[in-house]
C-alpha atoms as a PDB file:
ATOM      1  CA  UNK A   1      63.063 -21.431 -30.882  1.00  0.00           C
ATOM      2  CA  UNK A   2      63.687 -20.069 -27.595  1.00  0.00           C
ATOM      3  CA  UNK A   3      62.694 -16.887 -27.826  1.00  0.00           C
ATOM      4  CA  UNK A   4      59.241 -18.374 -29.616  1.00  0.00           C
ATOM      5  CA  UNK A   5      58.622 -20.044 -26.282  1.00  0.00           C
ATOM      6  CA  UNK A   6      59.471 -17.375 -24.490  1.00  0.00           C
ATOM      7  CA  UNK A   7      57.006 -14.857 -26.499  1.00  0.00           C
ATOM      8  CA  UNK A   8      54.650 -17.978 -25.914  1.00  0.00           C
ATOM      9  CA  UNK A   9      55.316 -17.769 -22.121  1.00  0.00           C
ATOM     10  CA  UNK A  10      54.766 -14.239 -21.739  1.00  0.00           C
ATOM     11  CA  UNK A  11      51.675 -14.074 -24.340  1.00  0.00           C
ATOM     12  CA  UNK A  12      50.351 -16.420 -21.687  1.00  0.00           C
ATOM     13  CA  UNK A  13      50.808 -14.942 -18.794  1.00  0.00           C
ATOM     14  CA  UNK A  14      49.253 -11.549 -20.072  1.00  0.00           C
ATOM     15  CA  UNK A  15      45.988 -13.259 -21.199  1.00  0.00           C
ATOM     16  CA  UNK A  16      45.685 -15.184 -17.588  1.00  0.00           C
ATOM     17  CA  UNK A  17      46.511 -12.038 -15.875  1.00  0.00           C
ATOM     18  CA  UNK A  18      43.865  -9.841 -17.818  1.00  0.00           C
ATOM     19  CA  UNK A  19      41.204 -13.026 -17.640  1.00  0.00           C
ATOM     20  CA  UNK A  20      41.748 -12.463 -13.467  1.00  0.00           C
ATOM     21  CA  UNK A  21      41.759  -8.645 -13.573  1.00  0.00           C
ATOM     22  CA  UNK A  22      38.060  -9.175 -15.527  1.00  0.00           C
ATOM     23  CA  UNK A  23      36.943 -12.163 -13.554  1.00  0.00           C
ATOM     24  CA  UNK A  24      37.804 -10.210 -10.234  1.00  0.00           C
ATOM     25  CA  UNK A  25      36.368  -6.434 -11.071  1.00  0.00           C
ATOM     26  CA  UNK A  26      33.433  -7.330 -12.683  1.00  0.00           C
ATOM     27  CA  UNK A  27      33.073 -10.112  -9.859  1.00  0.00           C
ATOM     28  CA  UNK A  28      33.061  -7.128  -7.144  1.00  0.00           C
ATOM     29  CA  UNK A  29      30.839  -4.603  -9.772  1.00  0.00           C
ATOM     30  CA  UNK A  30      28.418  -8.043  -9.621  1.00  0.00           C
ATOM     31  CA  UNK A  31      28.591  -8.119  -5.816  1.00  0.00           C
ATOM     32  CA  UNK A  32      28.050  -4.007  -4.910  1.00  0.00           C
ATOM     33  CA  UNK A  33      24.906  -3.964  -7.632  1.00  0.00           C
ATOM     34  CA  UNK A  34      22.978  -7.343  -6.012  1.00  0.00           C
ATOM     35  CA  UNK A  35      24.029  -5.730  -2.349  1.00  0.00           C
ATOM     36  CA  UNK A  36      22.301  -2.314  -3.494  1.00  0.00           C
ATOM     37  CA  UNK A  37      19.040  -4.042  -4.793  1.00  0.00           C
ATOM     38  CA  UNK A  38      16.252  -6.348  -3.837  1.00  0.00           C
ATOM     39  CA  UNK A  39      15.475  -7.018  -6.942  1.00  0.00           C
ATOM     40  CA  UNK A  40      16.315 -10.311  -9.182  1.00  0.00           C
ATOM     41  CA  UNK A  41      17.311  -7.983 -12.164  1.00  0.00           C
ATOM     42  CA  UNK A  42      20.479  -5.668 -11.097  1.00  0.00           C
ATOM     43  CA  UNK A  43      19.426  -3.235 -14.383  1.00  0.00           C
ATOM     44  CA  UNK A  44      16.379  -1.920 -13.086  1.00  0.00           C
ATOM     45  CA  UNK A  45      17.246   1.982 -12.633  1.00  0.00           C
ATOM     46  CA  UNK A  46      15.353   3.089  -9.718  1.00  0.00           C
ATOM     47  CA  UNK A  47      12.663   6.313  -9.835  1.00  0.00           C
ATOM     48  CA  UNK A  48      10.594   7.511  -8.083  1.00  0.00           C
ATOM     49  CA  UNK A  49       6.914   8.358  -8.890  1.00  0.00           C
ATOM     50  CA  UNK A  50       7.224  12.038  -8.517  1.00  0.00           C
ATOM     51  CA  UNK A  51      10.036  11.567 -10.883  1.00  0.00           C
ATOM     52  CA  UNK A  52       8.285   9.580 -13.323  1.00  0.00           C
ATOM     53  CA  UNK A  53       5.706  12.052 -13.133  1.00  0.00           C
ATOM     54  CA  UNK A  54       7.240  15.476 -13.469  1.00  0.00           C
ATOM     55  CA  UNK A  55       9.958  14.427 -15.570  1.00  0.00           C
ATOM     56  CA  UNK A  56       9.239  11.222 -17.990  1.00  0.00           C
ATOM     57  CA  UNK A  57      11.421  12.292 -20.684  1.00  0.00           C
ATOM     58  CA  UNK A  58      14.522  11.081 -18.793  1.00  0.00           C
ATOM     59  CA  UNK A  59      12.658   7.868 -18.386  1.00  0.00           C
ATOM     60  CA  UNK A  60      11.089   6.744 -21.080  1.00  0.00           C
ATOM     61  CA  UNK A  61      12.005   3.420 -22.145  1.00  0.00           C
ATOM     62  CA  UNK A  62      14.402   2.505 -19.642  1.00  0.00           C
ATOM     63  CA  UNK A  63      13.551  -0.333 -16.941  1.00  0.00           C
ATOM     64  CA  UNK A  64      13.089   1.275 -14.039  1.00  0.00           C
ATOM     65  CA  UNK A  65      11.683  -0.246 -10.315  1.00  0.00           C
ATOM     66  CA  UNK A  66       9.494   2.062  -8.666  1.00  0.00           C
ATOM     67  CA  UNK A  67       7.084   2.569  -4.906  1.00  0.00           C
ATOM     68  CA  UNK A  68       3.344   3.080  -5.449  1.00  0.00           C
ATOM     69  CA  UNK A  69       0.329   2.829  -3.888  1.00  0.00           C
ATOM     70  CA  UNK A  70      -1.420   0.058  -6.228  1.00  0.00           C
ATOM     71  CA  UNK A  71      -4.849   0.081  -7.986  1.00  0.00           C
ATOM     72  CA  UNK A  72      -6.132  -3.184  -9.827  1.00  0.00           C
ATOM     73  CA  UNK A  73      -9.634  -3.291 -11.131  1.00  0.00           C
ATOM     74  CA  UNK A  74     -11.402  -3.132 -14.057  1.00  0.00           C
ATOM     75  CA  UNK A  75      -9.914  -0.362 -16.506  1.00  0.00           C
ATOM     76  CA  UNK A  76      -8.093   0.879 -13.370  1.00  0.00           C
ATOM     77  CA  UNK A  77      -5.065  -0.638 -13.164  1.00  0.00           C
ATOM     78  CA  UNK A  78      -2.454   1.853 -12.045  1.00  0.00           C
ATOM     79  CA  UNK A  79       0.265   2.540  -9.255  1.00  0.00           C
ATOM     80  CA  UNK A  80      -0.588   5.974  -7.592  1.00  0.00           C
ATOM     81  CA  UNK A  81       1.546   8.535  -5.663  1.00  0.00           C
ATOM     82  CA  UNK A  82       0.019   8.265  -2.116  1.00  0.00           C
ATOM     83  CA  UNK A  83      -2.963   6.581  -0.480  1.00  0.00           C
ATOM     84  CA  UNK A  84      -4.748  10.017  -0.421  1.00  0.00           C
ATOM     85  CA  UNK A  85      -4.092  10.031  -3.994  1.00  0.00           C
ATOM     86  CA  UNK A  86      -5.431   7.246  -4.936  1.00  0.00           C
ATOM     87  CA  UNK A  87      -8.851   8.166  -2.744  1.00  0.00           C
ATOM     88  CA  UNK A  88      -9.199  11.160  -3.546  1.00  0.00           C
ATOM     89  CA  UNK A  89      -8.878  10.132  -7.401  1.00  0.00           C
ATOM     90  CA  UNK A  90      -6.310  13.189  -7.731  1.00  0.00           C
ATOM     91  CA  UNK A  91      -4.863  11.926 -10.881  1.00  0.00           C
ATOM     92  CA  UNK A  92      -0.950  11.066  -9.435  1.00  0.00           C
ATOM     93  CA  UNK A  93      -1.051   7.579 -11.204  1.00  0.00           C
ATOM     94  CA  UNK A  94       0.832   5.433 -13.663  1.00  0.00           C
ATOM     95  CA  UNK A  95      -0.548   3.071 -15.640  1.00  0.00           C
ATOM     96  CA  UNK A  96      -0.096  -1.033 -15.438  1.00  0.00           C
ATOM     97  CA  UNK A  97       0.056  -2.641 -18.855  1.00  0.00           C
ATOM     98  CA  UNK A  98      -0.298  -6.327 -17.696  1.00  0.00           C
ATOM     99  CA  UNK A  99      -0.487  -7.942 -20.949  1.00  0.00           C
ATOM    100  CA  UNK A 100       0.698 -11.406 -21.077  1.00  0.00           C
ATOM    101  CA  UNK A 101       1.604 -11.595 -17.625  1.00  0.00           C
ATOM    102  CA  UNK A 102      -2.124 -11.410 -16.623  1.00  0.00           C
ATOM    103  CA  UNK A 103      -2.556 -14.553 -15.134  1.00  0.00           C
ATOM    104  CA  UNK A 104       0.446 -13.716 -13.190  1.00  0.00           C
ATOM    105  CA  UNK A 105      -1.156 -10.970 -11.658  1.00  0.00           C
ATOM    106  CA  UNK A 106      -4.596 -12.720 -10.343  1.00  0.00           C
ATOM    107  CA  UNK A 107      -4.578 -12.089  -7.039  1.00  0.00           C
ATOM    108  CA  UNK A 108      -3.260  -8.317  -7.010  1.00  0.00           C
ATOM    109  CA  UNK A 109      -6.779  -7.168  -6.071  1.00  0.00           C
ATOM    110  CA  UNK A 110      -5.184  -7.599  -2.379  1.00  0.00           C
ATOM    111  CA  UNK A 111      -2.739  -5.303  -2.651  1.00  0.00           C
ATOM    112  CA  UNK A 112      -5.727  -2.585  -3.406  1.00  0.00           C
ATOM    113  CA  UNK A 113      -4.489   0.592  -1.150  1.00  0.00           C
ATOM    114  CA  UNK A 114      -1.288  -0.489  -0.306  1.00  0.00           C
ATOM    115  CA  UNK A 115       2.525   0.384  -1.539  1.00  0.00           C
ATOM    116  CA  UNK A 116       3.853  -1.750  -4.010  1.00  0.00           C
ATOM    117  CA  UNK A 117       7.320  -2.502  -5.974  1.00  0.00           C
ATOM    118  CA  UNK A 118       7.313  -2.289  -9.788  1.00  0.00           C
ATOM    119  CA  UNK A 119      10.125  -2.874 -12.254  1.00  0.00           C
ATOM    120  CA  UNK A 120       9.214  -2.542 -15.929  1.00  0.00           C
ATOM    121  CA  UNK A 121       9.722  -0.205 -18.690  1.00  0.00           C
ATOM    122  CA  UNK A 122       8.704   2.719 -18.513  1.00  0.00           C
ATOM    123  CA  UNK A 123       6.519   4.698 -21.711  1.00  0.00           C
ATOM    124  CA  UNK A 124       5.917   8.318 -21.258  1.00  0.00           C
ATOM    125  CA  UNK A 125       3.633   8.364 -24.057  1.00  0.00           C
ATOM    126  CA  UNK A 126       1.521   5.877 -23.237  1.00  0.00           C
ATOM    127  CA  UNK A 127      -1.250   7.591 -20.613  1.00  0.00           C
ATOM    128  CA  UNK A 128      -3.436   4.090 -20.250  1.00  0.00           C
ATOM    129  CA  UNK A 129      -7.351   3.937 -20.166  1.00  0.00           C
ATOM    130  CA  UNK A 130      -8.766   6.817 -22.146  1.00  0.00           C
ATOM    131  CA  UNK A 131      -5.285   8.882 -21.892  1.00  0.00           C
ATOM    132  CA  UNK A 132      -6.402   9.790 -18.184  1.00  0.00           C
ATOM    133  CA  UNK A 133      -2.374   8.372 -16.489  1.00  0.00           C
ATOM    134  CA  UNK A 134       0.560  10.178 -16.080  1.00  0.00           C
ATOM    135  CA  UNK A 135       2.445   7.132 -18.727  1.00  0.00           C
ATOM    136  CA  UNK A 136       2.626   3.556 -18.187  1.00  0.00           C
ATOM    137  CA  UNK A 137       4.883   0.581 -17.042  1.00  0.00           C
ATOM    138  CA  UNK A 138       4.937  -2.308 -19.407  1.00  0.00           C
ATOM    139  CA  UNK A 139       6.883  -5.700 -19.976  1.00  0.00           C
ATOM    140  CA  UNK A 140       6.515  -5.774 -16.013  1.00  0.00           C
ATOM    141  CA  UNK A 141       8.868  -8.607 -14.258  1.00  0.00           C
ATOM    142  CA  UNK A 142       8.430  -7.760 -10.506  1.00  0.00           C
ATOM    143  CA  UNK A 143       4.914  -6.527  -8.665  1.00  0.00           C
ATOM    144  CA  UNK A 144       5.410  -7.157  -4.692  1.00  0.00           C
ATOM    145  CA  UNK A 145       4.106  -5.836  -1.702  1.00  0.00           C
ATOM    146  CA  UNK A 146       6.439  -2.881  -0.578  1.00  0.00           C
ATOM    147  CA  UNK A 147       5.814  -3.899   2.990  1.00  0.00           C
ATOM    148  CA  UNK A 148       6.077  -7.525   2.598  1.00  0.00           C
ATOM    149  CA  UNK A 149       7.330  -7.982   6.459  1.00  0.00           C
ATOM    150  CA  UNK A 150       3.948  -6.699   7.540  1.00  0.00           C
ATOM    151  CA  UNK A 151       2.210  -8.920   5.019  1.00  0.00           C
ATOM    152  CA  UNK A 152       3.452 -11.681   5.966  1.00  0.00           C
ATOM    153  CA  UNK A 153       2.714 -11.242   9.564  1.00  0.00           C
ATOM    154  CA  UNK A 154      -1.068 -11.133   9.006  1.00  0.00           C
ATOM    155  CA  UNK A 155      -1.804 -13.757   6.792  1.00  0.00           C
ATOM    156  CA  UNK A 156      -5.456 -13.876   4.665  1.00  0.00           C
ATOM    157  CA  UNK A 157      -6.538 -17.142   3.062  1.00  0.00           C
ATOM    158  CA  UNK A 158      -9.259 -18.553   1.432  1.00  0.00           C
ATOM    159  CA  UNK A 159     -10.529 -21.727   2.790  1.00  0.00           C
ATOM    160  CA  UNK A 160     -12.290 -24.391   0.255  1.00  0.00           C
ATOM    161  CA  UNK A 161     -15.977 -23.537   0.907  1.00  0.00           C
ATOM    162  CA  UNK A 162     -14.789 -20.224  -0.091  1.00  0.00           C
ATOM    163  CA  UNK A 163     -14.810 -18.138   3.098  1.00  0.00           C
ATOM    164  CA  UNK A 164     -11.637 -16.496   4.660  1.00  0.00           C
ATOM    165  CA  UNK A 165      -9.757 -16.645   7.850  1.00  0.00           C
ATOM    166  CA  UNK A 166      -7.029 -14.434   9.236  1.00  0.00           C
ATOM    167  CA  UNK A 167      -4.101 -15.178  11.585  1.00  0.00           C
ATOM    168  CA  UNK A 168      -2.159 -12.273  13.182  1.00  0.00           C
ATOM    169  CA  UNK A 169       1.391 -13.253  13.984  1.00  0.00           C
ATOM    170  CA  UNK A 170       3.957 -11.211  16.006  1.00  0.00           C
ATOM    171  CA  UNK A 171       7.706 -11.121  15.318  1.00  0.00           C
ATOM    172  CA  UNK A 172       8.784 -13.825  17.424  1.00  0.00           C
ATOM    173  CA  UNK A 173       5.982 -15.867  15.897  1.00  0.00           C
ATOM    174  CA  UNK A 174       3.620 -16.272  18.710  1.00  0.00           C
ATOM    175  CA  UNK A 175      -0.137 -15.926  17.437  1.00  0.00           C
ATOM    176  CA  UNK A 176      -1.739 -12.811  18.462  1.00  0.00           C
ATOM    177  CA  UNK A 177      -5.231 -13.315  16.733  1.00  0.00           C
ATOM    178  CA  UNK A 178      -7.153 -15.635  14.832  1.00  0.00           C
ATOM    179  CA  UNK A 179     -10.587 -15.630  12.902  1.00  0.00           C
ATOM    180  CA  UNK A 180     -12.453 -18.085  10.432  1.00  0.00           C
ATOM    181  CA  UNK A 181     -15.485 -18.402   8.808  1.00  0.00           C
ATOM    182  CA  UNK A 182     -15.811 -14.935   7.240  1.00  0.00           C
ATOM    183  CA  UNK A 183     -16.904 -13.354   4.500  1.00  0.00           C
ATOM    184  CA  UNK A 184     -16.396 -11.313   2.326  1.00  0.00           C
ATOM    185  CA  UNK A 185     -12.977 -10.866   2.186  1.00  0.00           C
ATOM    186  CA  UNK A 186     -11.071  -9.509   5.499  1.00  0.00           C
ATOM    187  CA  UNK A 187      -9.383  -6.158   4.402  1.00  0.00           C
ATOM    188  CA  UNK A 188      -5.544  -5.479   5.787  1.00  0.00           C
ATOM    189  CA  UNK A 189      -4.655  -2.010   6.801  1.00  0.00           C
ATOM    190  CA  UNK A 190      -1.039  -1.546   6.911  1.00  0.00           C
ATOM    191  CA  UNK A 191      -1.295   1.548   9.486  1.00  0.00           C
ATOM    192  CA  UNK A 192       2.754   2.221   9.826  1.00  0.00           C
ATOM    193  CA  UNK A 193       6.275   0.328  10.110  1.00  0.00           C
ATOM    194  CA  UNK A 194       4.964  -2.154  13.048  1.00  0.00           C
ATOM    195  CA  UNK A 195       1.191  -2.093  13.136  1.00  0.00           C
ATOM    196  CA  UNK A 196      -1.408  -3.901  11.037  1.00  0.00           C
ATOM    197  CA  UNK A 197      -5.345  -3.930  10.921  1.00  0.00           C
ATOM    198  CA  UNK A 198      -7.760  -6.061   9.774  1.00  0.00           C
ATOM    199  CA  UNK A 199     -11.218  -5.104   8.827  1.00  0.00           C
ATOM    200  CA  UNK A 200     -13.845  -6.870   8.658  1.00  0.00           C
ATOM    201  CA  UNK A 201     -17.249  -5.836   6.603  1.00  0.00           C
ATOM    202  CA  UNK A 202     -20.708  -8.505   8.063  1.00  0.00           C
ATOM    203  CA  UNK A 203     -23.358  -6.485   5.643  1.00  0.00           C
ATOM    204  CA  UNK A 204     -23.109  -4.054   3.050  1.00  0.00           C
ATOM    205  CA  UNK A 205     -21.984  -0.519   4.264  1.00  0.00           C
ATOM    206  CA  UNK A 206     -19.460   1.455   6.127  1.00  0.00           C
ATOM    207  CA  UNK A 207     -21.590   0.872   9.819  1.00  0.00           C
ATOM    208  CA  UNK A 208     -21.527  -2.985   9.203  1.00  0.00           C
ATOM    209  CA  UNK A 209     -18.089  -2.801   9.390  1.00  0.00           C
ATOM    210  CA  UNK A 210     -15.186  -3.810  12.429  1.00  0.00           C
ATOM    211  CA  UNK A 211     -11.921  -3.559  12.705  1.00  0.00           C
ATOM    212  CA  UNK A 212      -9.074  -4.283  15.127  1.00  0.00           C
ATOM    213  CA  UNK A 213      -5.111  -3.371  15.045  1.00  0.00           C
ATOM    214  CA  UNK A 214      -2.452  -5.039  15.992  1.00  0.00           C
ATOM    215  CA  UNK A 215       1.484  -3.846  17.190  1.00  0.00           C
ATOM    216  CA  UNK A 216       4.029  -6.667  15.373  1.00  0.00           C
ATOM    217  CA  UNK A 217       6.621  -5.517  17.568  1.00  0.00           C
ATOM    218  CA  UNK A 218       5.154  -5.309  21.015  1.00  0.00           C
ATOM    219  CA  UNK A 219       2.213  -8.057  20.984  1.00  0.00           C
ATOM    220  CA  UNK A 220      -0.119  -5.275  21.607  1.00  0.00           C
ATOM    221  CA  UNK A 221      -3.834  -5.698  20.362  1.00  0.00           C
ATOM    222  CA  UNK A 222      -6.569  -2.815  20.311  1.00  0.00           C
ATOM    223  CA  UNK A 223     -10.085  -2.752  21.067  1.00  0.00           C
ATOM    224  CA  UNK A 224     -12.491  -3.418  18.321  1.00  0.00           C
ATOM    225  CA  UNK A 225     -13.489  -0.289  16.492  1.00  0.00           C
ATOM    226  CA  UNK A 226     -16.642  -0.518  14.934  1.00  0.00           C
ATOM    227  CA  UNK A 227     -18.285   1.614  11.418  1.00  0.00           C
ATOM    228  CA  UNK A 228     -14.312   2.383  10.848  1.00  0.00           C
ATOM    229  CA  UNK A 229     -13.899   4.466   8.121  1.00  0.00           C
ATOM    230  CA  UNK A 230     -10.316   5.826   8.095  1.00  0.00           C
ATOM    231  CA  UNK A 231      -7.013   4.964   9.394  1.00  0.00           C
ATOM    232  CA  UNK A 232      -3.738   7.269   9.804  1.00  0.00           C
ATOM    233  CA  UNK A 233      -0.334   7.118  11.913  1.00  0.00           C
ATOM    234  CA  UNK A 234      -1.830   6.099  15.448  1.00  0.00           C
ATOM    235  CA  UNK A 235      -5.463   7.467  14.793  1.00  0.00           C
ATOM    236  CA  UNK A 236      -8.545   5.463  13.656  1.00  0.00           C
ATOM    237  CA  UNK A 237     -11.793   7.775  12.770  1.00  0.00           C
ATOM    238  CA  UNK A 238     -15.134   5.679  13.048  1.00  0.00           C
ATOM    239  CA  UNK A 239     -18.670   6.924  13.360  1.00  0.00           C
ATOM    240  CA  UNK A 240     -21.105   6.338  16.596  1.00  0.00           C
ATOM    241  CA  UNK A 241     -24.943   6.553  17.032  1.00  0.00           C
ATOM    242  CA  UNK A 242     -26.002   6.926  20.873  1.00  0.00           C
ATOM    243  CA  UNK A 243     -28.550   8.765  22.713  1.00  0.00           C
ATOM    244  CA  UNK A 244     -30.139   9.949  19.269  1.00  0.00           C
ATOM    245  CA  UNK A 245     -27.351  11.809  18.456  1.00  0.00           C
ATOM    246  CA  UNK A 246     -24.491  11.097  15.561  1.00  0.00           C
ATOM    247  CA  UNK A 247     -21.092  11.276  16.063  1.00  0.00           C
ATOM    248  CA  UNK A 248     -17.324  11.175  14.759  1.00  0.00           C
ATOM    249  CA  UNK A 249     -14.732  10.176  16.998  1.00  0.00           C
ATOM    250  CA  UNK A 250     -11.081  10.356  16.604  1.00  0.00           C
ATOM    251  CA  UNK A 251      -9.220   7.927  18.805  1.00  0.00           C
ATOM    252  CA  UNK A 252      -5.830   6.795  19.337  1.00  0.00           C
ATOM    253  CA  UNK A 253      -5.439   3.042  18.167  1.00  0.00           C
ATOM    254  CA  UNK A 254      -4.078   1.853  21.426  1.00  0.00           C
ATOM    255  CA  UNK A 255      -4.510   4.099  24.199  1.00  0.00           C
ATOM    256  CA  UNK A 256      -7.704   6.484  24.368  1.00  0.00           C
ATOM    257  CA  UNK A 257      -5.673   8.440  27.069  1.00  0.00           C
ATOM    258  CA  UNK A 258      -2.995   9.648  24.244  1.00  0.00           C
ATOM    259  CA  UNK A 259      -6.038  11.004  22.074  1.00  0.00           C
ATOM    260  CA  UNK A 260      -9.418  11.059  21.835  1.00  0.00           C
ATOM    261  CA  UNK A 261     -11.821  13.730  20.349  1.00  0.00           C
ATOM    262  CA  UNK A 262     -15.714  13.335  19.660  1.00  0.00           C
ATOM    263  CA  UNK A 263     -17.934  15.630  16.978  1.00  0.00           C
ATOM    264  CA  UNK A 264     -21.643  15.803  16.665  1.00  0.00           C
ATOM    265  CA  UNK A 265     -23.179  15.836  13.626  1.00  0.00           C
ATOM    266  CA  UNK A 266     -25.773  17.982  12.714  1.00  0.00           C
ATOM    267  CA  UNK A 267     -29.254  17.530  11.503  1.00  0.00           C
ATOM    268  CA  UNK A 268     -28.331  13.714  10.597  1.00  0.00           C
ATOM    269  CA  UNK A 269     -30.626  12.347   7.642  1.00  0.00           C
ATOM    270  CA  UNK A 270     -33.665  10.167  10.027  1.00  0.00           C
ATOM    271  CA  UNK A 271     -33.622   6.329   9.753  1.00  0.00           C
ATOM    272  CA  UNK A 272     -30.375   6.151   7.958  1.00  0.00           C
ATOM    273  CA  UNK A 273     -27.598   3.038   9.666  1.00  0.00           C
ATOM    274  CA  UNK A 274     -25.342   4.433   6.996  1.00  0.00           C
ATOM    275  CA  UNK A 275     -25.205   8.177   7.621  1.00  0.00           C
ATOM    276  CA  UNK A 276     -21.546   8.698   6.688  1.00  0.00           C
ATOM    277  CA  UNK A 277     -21.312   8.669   2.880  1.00  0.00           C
ATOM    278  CA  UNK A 278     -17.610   8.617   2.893  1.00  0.00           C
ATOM    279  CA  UNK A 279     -14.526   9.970   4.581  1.00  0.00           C
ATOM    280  CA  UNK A 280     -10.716  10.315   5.303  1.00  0.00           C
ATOM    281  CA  UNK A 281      -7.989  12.138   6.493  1.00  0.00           C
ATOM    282  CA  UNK A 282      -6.930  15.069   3.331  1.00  0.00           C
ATOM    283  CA  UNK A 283      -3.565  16.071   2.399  1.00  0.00           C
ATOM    284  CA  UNK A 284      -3.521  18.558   4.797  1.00  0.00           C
ATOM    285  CA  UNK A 285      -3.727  15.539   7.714  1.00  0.00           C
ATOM    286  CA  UNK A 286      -7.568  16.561   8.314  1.00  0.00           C
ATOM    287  CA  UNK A 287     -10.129  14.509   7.976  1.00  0.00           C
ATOM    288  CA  UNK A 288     -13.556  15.218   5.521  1.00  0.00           C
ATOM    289  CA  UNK A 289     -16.566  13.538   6.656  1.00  0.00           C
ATOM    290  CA  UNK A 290     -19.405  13.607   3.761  1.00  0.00           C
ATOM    291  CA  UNK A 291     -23.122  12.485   5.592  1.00  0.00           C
ATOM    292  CA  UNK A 292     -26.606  12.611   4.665  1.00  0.00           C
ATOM    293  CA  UNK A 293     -28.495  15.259   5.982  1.00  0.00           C
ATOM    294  CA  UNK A 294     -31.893  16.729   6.355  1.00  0.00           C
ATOM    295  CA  UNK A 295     -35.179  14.962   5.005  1.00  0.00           C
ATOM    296  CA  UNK A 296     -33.758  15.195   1.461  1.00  0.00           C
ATOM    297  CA  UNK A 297     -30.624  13.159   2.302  1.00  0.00           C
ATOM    298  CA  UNK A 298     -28.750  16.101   1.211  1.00  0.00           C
ATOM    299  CA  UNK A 299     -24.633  15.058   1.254  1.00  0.00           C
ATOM    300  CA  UNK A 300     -22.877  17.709   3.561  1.00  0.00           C
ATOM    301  CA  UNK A 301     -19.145  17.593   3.714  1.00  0.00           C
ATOM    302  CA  UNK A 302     -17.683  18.267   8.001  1.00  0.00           C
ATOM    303  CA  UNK A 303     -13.909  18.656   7.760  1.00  0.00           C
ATOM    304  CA  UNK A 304     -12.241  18.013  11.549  1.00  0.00           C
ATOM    305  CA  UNK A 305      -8.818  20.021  11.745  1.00  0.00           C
ATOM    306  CA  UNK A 306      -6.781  17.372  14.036  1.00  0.00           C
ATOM    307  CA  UNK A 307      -5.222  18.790  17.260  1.00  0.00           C
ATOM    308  CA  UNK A 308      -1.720  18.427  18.575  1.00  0.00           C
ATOM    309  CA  UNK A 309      -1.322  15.313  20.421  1.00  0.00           C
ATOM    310  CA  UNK A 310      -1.704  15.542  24.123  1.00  0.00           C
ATOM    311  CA  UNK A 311      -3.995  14.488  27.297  1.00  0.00           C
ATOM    312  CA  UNK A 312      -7.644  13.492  25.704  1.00  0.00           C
ATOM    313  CA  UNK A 313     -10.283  15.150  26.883  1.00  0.00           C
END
């Protein structure tokens, strides 16, 4: 009998000292996965898109969380590579298989242009609308802003008659800028860690646009920039009519002293407000300019190779 209550005894101690040992390490294996992801699910196997891309195979079907510059329209729903990707229509892009979760996914038209977080599976066989993407992302739990601190600094909202306002906040709070009334919708331009944008289009076209920038971190607010058509690091490109002649200008955001550089434009299209077509900084950090020129409205591509930093001139 005594040795049954001894067997007893020590039976029991084993089990409690195995149910700690399993309680405690996969307590701490718990602990390290939620400290190594902001994510809700701790299973999500991170990738990147050039991985996705170049090599699905060791992807496809696992969950995987992923950065991308986001897409959402009609039959163009898709998380790209890079902004200049996405611009230039390269072809760098995954497809988003929404599915139930549409309704989920209303207001994503926001996040047009800028980085995103996905988690979803992943399908390397599925290329999207008309086979065009490099796979897809389905059964998707998680679509956020990648930038979210920036985001939530300049908020957008839509007031009930259905115009917007904006309101700029620094990072101690205080209210650097504020704007009502407007429409359409006020566009955000996420320009680097600390600065944000807002554009602003009054008409249709690129030249009824404006556009001011604002530094999160040091309160500082720029000029307004008007007919804006690209933004990159600390450089905004926007077009300018003066004198009867057409230019390009290339400007730092907040100090013209840093960098500034003008460029005429040739044999401009007459009687045109929107003379540049279209326009951006390339791959190569450059910037293509594509106006209307001649009496035939002929579209001319002007590339501008951007100079070392230094005194403007």
């Amino acid at each position: 009998m005594k040795n049954k209550k001894r067997i007893l005894t020590i039976s029991l101690s084993v089990f409690i000292v195995v149910a700690i040992v399993f309680v405690v390490f996969f307590g701490i294996k718990s602990y390290n996965n939620k400290g190594k992801s902001g994510s809700d699910n701790q299973n999500a196997k991170d990738a990147t898109m050039l991985q996705l891309i170049t090599t699905p195979e060791k992807y496809d079907g696992e969950f995987v969380r992923v950065i991308g510059v986001s897409s959402y329209g009609f039959e163009k729903c898709c998380i790209t590579l890079s902004k200049e990707d996405l611009k230039y229509s390269i072809g760098n892009s995954i497809w988003i298989e929404l599915g139930e979760n549409t309704g989920f996914f209303e207001e994503l038209t926001q996040y047009n242009g800028e980085y995103v977080i996905v988690e979803g599976i992943f399908d390397k066989d599925d290329c999207g609308h008309l086979g065009q993407y490099c796979g897809s992302i389905k059964s998707i739990n998680r679509y956020e802003l990648w930038n979210s601190y920036l985001i939530t600094h300049s908020m957008i909202t839509q007031e009930k008659d259905k115009t917007y306002s904006y309101e700029i906040t620094d990072y101690k709070g205080k209210i650097l800028d504020y704007e009502n009334n407007l429409r359409p919708r006020p566009e955000r331009l996420c320009v680097d860690t600390d600065v944000v944008g807002i554009s602003v289009q009054m008409g249709t076209g690129l030249s009824t646009n404006y556009a001011k920038f604002y530094d999160l971190e040091t309160g500082e607010i720029s000029k307004i920039f008007y007919y804006v058509i690209d933004v990159e690091d600390d450089c905004v490109v926007y077009a300018d009519y003066r004198d009867g002649e057409h230019f390009i200008i290339v400007e730092d955001i907040f100090d013209k002293d840093q960098y500034y550089r003008e460029y005429r434009l040739e044999n401009v299209s007459p009687v045109v407000a929107d003379f540049v077509v279209s326009g951006g900084f390339n791959r190569k950090g450059n910037i293509n300019i594509t106006y209307l020129s001649g009496d035939d409205y002929t579209e001319t591509i002007y590339t501008i190779v951007m100079e070392p930093k230094g005194k403007a001139e």
